[in-house]
C-alpha atoms as a PDB file:
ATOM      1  CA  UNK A   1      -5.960  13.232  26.707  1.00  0.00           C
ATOM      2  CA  UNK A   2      -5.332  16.784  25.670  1.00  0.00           C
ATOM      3  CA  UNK A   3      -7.138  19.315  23.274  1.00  0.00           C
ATOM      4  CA  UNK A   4      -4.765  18.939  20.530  1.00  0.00           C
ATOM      5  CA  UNK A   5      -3.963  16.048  18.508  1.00  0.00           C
ATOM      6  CA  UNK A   6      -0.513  15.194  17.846  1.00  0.00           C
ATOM      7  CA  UNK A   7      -1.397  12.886  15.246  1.00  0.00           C
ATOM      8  CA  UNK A   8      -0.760  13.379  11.784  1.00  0.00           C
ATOM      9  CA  UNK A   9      -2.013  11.638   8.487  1.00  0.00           C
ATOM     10  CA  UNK A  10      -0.115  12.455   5.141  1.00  0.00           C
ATOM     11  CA  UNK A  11      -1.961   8.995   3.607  1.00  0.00           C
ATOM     12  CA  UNK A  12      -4.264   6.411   4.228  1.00  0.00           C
ATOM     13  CA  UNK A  13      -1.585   3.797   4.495  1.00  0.00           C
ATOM     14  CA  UNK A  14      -0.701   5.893   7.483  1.00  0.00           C
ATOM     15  CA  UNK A  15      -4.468   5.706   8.858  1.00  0.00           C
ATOM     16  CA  UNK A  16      -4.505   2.272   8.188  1.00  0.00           C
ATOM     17  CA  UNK A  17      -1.055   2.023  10.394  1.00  0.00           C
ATOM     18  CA  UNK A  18      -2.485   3.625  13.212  1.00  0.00           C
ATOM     19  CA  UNK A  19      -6.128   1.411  13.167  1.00  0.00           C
ATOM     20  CA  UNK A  20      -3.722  -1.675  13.276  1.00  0.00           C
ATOM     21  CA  UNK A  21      -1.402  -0.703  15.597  1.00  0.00           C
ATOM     22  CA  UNK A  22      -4.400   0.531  17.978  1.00  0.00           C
ATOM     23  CA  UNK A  23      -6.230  -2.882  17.562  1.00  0.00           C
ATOM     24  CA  UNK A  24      -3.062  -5.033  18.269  1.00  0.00           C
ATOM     25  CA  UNK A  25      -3.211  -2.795  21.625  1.00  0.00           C
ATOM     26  CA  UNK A  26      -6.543  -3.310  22.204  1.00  0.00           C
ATOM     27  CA  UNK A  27      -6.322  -7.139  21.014  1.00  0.00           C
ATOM     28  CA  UNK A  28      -2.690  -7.383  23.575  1.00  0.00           C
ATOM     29  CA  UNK A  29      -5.039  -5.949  26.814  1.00  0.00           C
ATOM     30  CA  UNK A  30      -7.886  -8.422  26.565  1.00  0.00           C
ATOM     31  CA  UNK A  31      -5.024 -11.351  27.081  1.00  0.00           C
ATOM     32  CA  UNK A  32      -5.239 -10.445  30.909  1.00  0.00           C
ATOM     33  CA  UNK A  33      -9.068  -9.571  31.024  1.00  0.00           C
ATOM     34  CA  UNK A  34     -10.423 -12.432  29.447  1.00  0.00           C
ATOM     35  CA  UNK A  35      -9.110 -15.312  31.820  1.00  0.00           C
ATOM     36  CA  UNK A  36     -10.576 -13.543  34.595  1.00  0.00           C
ATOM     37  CA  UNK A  37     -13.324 -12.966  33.178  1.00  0.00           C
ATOM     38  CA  UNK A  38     -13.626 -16.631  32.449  1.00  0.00           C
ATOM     39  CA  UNK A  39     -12.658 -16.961  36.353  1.00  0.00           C
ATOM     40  CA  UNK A  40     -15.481 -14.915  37.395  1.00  0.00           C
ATOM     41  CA  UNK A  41     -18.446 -16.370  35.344  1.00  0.00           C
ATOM     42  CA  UNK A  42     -20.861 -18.727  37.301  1.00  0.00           C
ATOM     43  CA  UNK A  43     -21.971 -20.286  33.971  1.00  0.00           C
ATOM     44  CA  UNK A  44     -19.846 -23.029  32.776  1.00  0.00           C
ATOM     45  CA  UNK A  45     -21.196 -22.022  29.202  1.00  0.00           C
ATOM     46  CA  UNK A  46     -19.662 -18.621  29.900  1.00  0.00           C
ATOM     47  CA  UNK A  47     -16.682 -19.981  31.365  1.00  0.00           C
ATOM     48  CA  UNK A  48     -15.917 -21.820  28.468  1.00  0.00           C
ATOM     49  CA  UNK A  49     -16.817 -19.288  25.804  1.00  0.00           C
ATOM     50  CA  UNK A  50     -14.494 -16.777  27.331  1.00  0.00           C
ATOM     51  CA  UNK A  51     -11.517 -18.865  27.883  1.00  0.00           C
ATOM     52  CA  UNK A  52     -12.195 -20.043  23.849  1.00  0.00           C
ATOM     53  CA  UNK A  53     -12.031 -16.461  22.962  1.00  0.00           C
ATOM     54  CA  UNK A  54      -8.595 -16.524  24.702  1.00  0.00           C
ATOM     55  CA  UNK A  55      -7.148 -18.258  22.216  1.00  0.00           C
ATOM     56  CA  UNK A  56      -8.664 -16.318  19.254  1.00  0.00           C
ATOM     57  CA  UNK A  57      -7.323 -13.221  20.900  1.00  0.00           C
ATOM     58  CA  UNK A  58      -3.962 -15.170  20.395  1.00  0.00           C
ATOM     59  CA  UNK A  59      -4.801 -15.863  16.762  1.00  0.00           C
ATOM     60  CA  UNK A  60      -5.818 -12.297  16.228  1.00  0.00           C
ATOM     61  CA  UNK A  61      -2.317 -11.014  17.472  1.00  0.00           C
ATOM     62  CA  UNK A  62      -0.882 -13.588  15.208  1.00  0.00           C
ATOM     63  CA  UNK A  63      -3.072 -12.132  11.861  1.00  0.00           C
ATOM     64  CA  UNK A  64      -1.942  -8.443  13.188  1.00  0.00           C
ATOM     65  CA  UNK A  65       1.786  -9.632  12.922  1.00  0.00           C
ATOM     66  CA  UNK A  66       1.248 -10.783   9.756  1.00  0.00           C
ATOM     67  CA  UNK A  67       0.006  -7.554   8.108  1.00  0.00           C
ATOM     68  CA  UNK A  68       2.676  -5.957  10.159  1.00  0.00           C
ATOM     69  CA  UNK A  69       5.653  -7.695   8.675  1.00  0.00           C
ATOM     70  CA  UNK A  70       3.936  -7.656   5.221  1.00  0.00           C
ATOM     71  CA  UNK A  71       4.217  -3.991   5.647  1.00  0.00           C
ATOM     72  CA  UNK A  72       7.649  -4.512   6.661  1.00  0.00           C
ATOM     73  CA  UNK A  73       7.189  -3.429   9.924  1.00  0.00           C
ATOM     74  CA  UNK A  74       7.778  -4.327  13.688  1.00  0.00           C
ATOM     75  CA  UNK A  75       4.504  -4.922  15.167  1.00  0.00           C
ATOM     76  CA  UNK A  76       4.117  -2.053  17.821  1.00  0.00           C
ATOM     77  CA  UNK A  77       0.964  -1.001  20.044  1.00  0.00           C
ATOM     78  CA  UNK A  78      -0.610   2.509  20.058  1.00  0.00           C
ATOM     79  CA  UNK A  79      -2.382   2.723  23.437  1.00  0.00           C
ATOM     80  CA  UNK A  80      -6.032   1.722  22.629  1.00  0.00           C
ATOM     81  CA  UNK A  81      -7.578   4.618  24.821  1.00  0.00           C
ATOM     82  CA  UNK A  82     -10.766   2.752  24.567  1.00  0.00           C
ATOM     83  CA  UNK A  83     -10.307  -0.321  25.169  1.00  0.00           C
ATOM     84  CA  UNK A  84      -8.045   0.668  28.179  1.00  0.00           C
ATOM     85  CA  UNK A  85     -11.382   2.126  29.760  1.00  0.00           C
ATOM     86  CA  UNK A  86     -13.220  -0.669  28.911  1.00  0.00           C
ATOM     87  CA  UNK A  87     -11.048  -2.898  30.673  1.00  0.00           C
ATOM     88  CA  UNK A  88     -11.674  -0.857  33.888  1.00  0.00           C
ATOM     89  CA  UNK A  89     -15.176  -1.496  33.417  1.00  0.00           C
ATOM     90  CA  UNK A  90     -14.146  -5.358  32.986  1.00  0.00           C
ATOM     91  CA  UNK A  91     -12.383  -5.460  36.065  1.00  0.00           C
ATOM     92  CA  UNK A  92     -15.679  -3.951  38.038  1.00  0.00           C
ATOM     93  CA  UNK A  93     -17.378  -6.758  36.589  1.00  0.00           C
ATOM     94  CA  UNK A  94     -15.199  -8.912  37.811  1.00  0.00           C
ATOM     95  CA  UNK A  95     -14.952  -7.652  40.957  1.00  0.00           C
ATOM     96  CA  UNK A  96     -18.839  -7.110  41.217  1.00  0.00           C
ATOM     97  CA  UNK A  97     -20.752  -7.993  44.390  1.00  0.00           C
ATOM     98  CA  UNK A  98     -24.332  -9.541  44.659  1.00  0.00           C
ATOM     99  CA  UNK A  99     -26.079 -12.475  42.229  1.00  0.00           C
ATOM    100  CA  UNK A 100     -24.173 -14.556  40.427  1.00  0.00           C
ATOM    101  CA  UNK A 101     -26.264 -14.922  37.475  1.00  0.00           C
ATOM    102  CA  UNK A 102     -26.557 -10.816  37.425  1.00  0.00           C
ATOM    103  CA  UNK A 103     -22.980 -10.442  37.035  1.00  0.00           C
ATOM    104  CA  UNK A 104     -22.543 -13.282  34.396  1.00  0.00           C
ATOM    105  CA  UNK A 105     -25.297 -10.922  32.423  1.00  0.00           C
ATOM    106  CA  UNK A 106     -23.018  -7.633  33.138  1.00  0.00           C
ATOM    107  CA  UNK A 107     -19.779 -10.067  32.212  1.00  0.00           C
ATOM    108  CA  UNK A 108     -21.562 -10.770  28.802  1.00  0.00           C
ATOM    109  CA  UNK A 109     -22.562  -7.031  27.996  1.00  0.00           C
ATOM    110  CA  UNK A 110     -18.583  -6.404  28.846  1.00  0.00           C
ATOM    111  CA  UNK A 111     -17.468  -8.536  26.538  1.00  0.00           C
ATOM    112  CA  UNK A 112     -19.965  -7.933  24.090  1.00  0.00           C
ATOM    113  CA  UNK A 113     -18.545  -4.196  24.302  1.00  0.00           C
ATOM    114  CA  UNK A 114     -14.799  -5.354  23.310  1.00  0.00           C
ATOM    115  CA  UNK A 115     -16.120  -7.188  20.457  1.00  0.00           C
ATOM    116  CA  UNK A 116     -18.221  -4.263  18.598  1.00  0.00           C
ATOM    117  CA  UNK A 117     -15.390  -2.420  19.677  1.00  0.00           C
ATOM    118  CA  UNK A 118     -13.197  -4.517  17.530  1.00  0.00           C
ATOM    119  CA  UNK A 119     -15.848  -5.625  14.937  1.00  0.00           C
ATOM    120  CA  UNK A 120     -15.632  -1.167  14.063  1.00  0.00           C
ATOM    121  CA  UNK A 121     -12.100  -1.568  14.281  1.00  0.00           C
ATOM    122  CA  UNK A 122     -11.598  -4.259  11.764  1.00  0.00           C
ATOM    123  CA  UNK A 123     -13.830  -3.807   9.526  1.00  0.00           C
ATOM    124  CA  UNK A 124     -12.737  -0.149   9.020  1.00  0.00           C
ATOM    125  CA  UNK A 125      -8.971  -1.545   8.835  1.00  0.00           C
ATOM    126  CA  UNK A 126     -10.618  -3.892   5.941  1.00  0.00           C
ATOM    127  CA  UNK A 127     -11.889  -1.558   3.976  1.00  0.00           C
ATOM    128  CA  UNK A 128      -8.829   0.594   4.337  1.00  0.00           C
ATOM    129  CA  UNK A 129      -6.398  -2.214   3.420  1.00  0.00           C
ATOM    130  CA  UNK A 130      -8.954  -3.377   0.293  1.00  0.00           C
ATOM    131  CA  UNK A 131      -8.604   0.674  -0.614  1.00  0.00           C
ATOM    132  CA  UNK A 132      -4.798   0.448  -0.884  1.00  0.00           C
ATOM    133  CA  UNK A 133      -4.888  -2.525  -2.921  1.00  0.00           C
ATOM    134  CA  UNK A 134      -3.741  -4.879  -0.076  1.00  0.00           C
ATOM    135  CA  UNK A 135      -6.481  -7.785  -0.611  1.00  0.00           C
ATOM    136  CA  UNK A 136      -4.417  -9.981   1.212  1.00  0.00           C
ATOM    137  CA  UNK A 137      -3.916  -7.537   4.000  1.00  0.00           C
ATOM    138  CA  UNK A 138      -7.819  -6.994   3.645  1.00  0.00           C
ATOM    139  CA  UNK A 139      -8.402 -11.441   3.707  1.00  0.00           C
ATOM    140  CA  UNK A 140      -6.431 -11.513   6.962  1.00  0.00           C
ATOM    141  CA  UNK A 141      -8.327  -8.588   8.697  1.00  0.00           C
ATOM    142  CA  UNK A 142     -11.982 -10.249   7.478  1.00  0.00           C
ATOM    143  CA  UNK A 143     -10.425 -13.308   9.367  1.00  0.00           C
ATOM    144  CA  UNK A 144     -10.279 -11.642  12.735  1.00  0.00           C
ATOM    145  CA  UNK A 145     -13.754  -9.359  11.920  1.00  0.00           C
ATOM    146  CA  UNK A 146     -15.689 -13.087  11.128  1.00  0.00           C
ATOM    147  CA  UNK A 147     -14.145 -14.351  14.440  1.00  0.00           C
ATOM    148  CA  UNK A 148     -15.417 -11.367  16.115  1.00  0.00           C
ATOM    149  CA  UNK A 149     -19.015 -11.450  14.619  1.00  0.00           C
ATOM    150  CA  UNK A 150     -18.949 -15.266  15.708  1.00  0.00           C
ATOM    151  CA  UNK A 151     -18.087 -14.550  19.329  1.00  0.00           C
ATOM    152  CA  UNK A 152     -20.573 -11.800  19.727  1.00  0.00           C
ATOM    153  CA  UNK A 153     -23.252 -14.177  18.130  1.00  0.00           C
ATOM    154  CA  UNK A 154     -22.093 -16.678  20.793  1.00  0.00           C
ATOM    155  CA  UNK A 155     -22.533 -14.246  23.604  1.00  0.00           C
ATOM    156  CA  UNK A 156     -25.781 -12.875  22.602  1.00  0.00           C
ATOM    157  CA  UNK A 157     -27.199 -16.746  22.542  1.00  0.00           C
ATOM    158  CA  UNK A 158     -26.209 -17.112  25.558  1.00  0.00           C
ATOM    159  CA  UNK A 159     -27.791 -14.202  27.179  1.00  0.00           C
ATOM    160  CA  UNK A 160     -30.805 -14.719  25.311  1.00  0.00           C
ATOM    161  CA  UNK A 161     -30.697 -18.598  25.976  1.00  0.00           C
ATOM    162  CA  UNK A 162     -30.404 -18.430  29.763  1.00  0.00           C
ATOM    163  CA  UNK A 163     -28.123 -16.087  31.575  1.00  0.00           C
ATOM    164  CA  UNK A 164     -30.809 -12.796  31.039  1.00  0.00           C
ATOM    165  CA  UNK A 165     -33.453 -15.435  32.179  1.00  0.00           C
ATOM    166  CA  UNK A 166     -31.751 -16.212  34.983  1.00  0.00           C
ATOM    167  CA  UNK A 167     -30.460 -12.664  35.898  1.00  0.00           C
ATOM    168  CA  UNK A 168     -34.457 -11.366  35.572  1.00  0.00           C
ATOM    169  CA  UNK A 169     -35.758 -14.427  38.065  1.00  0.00           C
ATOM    170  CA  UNK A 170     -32.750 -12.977  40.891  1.00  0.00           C
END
């Protein structure tokens, strides 16, 4: 990443462009992390919450191609510089050595990253969208932000719940 930014914003609809076209990257890489993620995870719990999340990853990409088109636009990804270093970290959790029930802790701070990653990300492209008078725009992008609240509630019950508890007996 250099010094100087090559980006350029004449409007907020073209801020608002470039926060949807980052998330639907950033939404597109967690299709490969997730399932192993879900792979890695001792917990069954875990194991099922990720592989759930899967398929609202899917759902998200679905929402994303709906604003895109009602922008009359083909949906196209802007590298998502964050989440692509994120997944690295993702894929050292998966790959982690040592207690199971230590890693399905580090799994759940992971993905608990990628979702306040995304919960910033959508709820700034909400209020954007409800700024430019595209409510429905802003309905579909409160969608994915509720999902993404919801999963991170999920995650930190489970943590809470058992895997911390078990990760602080190992």
């Amino acid at each position: 990443m250099g010094l100087i930014s090559r980006k350029e914003f004449t409007s907020l609809e073209d801020l608002f462009l470039d926060q949807i076209q980052d998330l639907y990257d950033a939404e597109n890489r967690l299709t490969n992390m997730l399932p192993q993620m879900a792979d890695a995870a001792l917990s069954v719990e875990l194991k099922s919450t990720f592989r759930t999340h899967v398929r609202d990853v899917d759902e998200h990409l679905k929402r994303l191609e709906v604003v895109f088109l009602e922008m009359r636009l083909e949906p196209r990804r802007q590298a998502c510089e964050a989440m692509k270093r994120m997944i690295r970290m993702g894929d050292e959790m998966v790959k982690a050595k040592g207690d199971p029930m230590v890693r399905d802790a580090a799994l759940i701070a992971t993905a608990q990253r990628f979702d306040h990653y995304k919960i910033a990300g959508y709820g700034t492209a909400r209020s954007f969208a409800r700024r430019l008078g595209k409510k429905h725009l802003a309905a579909v992008l409160e969608a994915n932000l509720e999902d993404e609240n919801a999963a991170d509630n999920i995650l930190t019950e489970i943590a809470e719940k058992t895997t911390n508890q078990a990760a602080a007996r190992s």
